[in-house]
Protein backbone atom coordinates (compact mmCIF):
# COMPACT_ATOMS: atom_id res chain seq x y z
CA UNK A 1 -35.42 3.92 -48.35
CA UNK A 2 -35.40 0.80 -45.64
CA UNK A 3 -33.06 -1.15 -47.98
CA UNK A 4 -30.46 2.13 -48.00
CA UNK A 5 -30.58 2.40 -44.04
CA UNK A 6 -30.36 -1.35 -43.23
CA UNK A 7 -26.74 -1.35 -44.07
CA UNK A 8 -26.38 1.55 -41.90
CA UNK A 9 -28.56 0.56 -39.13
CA UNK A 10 -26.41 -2.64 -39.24
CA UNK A 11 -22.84 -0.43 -39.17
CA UNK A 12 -23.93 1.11 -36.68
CA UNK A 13 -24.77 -1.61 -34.45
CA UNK A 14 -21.43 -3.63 -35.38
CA UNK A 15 -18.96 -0.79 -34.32
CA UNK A 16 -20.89 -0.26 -30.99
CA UNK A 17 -20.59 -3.97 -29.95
CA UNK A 18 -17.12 -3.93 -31.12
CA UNK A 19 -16.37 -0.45 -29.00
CA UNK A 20 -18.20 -2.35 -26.01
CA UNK A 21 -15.96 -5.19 -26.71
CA UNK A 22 -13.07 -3.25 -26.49
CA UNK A 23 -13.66 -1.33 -23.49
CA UNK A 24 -14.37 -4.59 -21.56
CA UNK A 25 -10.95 -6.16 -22.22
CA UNK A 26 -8.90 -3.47 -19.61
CA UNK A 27 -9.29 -2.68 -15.65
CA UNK A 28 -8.47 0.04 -14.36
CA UNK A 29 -5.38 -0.18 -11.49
CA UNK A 30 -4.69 2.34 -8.78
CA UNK A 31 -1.83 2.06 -6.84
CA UNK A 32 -1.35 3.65 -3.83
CA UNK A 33 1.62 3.84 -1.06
CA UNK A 34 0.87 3.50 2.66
CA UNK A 35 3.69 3.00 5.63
CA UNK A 36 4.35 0.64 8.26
CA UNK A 37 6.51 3.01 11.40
CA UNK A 38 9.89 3.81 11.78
CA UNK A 39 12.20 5.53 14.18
CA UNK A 40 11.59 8.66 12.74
CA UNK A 41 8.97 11.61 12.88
CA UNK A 42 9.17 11.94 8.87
CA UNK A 43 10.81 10.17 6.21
CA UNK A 44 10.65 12.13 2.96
CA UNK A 45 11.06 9.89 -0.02
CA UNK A 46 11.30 10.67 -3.55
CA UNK A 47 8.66 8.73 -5.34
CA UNK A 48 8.82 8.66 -9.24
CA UNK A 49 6.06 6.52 -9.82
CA UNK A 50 5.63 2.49 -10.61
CA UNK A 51 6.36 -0.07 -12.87
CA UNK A 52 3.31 -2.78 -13.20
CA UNK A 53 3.96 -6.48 -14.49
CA UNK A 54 1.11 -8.04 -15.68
CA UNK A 55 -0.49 -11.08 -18.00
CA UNK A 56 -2.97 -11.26 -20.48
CA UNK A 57 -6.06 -13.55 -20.49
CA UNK A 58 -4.16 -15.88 -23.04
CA UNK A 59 -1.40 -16.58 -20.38
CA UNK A 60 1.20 -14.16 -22.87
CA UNK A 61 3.10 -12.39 -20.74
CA UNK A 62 3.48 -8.68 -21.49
CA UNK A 63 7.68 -7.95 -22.02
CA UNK A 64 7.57 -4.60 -21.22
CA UNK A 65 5.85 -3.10 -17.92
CA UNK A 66 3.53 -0.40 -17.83
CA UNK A 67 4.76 2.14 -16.04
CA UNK A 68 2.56 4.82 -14.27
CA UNK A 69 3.78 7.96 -13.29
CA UNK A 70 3.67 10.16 -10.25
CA UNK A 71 1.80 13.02 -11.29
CA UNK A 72 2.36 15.30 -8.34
CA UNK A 73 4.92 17.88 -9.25
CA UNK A 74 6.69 18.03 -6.59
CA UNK A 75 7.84 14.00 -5.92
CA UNK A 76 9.00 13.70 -2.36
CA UNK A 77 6.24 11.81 -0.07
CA UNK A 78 6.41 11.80 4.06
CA UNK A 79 5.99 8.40 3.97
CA UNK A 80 5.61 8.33 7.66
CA UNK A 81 2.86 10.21 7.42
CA UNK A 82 0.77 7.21 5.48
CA UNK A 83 -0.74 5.29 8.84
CA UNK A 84 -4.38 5.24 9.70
CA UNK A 85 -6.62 5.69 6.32
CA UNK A 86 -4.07 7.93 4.69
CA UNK A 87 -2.31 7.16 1.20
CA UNK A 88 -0.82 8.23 -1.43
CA UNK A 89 -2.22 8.01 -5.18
CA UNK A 90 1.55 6.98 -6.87
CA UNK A 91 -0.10 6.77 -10.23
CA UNK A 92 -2.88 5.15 -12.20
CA UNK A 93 -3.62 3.03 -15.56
CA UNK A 94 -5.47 0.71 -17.63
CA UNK A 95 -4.25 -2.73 -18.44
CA UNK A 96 -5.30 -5.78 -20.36
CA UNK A 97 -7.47 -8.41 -18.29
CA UNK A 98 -5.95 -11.41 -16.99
CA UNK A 99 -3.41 -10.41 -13.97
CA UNK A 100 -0.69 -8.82 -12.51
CA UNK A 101 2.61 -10.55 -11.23
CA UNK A 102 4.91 -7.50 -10.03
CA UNK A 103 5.42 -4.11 -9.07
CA UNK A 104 8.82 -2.15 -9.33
CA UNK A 105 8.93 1.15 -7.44
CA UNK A 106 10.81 3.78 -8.97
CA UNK A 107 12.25 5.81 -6.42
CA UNK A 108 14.56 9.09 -6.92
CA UNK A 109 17.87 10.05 -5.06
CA UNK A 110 16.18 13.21 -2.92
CA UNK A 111 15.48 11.15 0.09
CA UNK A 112 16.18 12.13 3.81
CA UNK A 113 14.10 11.69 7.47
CA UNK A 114 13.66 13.75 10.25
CA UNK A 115 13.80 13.72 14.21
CA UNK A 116 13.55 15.87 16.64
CA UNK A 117 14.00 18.36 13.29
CA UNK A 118 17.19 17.14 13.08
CA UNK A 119 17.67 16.12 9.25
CA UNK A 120 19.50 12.71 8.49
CA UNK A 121 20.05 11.93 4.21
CA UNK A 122 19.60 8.60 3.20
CA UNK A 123 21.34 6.99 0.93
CA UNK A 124 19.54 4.84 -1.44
CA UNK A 125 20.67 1.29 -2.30
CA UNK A 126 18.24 0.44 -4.88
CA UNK A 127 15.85 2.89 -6.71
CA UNK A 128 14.11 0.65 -8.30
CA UNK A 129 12.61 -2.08 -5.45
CA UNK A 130 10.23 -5.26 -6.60
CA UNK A 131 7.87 -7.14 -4.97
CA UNK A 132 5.96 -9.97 -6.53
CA UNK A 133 2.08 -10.13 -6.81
CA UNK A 134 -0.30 -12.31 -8.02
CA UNK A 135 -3.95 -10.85 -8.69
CA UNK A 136 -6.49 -11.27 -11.03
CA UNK A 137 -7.70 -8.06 -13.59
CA UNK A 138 -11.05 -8.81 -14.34
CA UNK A 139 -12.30 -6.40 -17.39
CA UNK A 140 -14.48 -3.72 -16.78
CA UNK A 141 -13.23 -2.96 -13.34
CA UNK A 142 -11.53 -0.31 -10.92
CA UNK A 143 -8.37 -2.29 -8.78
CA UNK A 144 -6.48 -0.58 -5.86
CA UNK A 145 -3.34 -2.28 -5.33
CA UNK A 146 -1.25 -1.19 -2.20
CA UNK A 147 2.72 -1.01 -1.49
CA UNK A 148 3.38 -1.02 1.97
CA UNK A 149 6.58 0.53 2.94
CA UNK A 150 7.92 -0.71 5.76
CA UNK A 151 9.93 1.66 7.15
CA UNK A 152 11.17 0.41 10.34
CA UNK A 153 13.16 -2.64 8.42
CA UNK A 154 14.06 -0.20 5.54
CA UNK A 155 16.14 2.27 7.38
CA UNK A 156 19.92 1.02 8.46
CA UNK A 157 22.88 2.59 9.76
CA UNK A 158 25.94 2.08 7.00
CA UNK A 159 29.53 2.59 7.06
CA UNK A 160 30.50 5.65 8.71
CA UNK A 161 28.10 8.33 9.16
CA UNK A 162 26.00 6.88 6.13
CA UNK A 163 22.89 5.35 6.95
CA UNK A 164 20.81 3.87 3.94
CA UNK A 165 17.43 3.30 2.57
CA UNK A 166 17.07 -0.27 1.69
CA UNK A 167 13.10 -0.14 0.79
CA UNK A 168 11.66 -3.53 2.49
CA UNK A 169 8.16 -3.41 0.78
CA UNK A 170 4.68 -5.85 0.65
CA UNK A 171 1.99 -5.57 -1.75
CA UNK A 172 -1.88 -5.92 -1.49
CA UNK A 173 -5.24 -5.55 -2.96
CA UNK A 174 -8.22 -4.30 -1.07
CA UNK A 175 -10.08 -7.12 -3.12
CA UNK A 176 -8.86 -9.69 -1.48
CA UNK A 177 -7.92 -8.62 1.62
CA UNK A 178 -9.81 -6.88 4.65
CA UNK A 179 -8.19 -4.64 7.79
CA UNK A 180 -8.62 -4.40 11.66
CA UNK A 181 -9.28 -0.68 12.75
CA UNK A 182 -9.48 1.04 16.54
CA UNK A 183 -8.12 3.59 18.73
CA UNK A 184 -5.50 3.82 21.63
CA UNK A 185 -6.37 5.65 24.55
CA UNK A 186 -5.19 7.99 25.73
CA UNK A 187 -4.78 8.93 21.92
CA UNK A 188 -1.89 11.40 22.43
CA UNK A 189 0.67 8.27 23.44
CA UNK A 190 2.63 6.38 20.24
CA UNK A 191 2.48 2.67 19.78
CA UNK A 192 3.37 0.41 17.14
CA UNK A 193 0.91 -2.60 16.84
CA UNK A 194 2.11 -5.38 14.79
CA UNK A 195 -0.43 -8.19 13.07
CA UNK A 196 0.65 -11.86 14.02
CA UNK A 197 -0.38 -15.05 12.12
CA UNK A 198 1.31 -17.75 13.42
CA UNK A 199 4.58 -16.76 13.78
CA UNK A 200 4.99 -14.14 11.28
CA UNK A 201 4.59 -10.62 11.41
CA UNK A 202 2.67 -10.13 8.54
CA UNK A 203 2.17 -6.38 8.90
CA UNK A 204 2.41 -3.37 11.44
CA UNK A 205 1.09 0.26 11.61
CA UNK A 206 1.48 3.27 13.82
CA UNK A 207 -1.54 5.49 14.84
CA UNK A 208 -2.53 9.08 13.89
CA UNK A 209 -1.04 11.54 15.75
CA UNK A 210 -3.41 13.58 17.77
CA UNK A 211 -5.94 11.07 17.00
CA UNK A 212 -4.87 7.50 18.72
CA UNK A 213 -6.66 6.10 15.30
CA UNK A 214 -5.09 3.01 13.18
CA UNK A 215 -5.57 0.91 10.73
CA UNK A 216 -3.78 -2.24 9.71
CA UNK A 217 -4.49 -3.07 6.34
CA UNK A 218 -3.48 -5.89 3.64
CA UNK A 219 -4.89 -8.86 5.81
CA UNK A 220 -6.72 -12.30 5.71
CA UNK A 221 -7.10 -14.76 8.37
CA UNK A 222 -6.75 -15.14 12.08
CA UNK A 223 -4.22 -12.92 13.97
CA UNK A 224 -2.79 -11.86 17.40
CA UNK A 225 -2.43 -8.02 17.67
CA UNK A 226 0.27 -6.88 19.78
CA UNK A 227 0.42 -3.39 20.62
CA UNK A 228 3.57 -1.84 21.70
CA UNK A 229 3.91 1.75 23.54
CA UNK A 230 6.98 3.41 22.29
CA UNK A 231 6.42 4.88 25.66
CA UNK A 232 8.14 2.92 28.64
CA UNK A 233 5.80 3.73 31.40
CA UNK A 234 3.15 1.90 29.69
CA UNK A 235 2.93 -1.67 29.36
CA UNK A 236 2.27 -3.48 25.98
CA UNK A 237 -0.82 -5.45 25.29
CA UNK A 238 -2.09 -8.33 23.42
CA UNK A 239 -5.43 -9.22 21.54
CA UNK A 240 -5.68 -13.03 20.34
CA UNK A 241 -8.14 -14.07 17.50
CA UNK A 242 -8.40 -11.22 16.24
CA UNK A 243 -10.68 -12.57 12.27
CA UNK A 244 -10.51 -11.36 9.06
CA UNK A 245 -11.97 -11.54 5.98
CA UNK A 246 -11.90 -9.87 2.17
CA UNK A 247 -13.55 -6.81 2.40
CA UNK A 248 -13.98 -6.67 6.09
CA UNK A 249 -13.45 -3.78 8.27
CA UNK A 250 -13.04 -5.65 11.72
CA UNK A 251 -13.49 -3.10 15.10
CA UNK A 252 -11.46 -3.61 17.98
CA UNK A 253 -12.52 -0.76 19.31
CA UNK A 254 -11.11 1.60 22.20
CA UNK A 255 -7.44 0.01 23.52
CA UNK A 256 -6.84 1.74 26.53
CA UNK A 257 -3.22 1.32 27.68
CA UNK A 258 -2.00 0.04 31.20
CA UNK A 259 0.67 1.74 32.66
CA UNK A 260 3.56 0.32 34.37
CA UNK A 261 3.65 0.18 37.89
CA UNK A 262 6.49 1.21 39.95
């Protein structure tokens, strides 16, 4: 009887270690869609879903992307709407270990913004809008990757009455990177605060509405926050050496604005 189940036993224990094998060679990649401001009080885009270049572990690189789809039946996003710690899930996968070296947003032809509930169409000059990336899939693991869409660089008057959608966009991972978080006061007044390292503005954000809460996300280093009141009868403000690091959350707590005096 032992000699007929040691085969078996053995089987058995060969297909499992090949199964675990097999489920270590993929990570799992979420990416998500967040906003940098604009000029507008919504900006509906139609988001099909993403394209994701990546490599395998043997340096081969895969010819065809994966692409991930945007689930959501109904595909327009308010974009301007994804400040703070809000996001939108464009669609999710599993790819080979060894890294990813693009993203290509597919984008329909439904897109428009509104102010003042005024509604303005945009045209779209390219639906399909890449951004390079370089970031390690280790196997075994859950990866949220982020596409910042910067809005107020994306949105341009045209010829004539036209004004287009030319999607300026940045990419991120949360492993790698950390944010700064904090409030303006008084939280009903709109600002745009813009992260500065060096000289570049490596990335901006708007706050909640009704809230005064943001977040500026995607970042890694030493930066100078300006913070910029859409609202003239305040004054703007700075905050130098601002640090940080992968993974950090870094407080800067309660900004309370200064108004202009007369």
């Amino acid at each position: 009887m032992n000699k007929l189940l040691l085969p078996l036993i053995f089987a058995i224990l060969l297909f499992s270690g090949c199964s675990s094998d097999t489920e270590r060679t993929t990570a799992l990649v979420n990416v998500f869609l967040i906003d940098a401001p604009g000029d507008f009080d919504e900006v509906w885009v139609e988001v099909l879903g993403v394209e994701v270049q990546a490599i395998g572990t043997r340096g081969q690189d895969n010819a065809d992307p994966k692409f991930f789809p945007n689930d959501q039946v109904i595909k327009l996003v308010n974009v301007a709407a994804l400040v703070g710690g809000n996001q939108f899930l464009i669609g999710r996968g599993e790819l080979p270990a060894g890294s990813i070296t693009g993203l290509t947003l597919k984008l329909g032809n439904n897109n428009f913004a509104l102010a003042d509930e005024e509604r303005t169409n945009l045209t779209l000059s390219e639906d399909s809008p890449s951004i390079d990336l370089n970031l390690t899939l280790d196997p075994g693991l859950s990866i949220d990757v982020f596409i910042d869409f910067e809005l107020y660089r994306s949105i341009h008057s045209g010829a004539g009455d036209i004004v287009e959608l030319r999607p300026k966009l940045r990419a991120f991972s949360s492993l790698n990177t950390g944010r700064i978080s904090g409030s303006i006061r008084p939280q009903s007044e709109k600002v745009v605060l813009y992260a500065i390292q060096n000289r570049d503005t490596v990335a901006s954000t708007g706050t909640v509405e009704n809230s005064g809460d943001f977040q500026i996300r995607g970042l890694s280093g030493n930066f100078r926050v300006i913070v910029q009141p859409l609202d003239p009868a305040f004054l703007s403000d700075t905050l130098n050496n601002v640090n940080v690091g992968p993974r950090q959350t870094t407080q800067v707590g309660n900004i309370t604005l200064r108004p202009r005096e007369d």
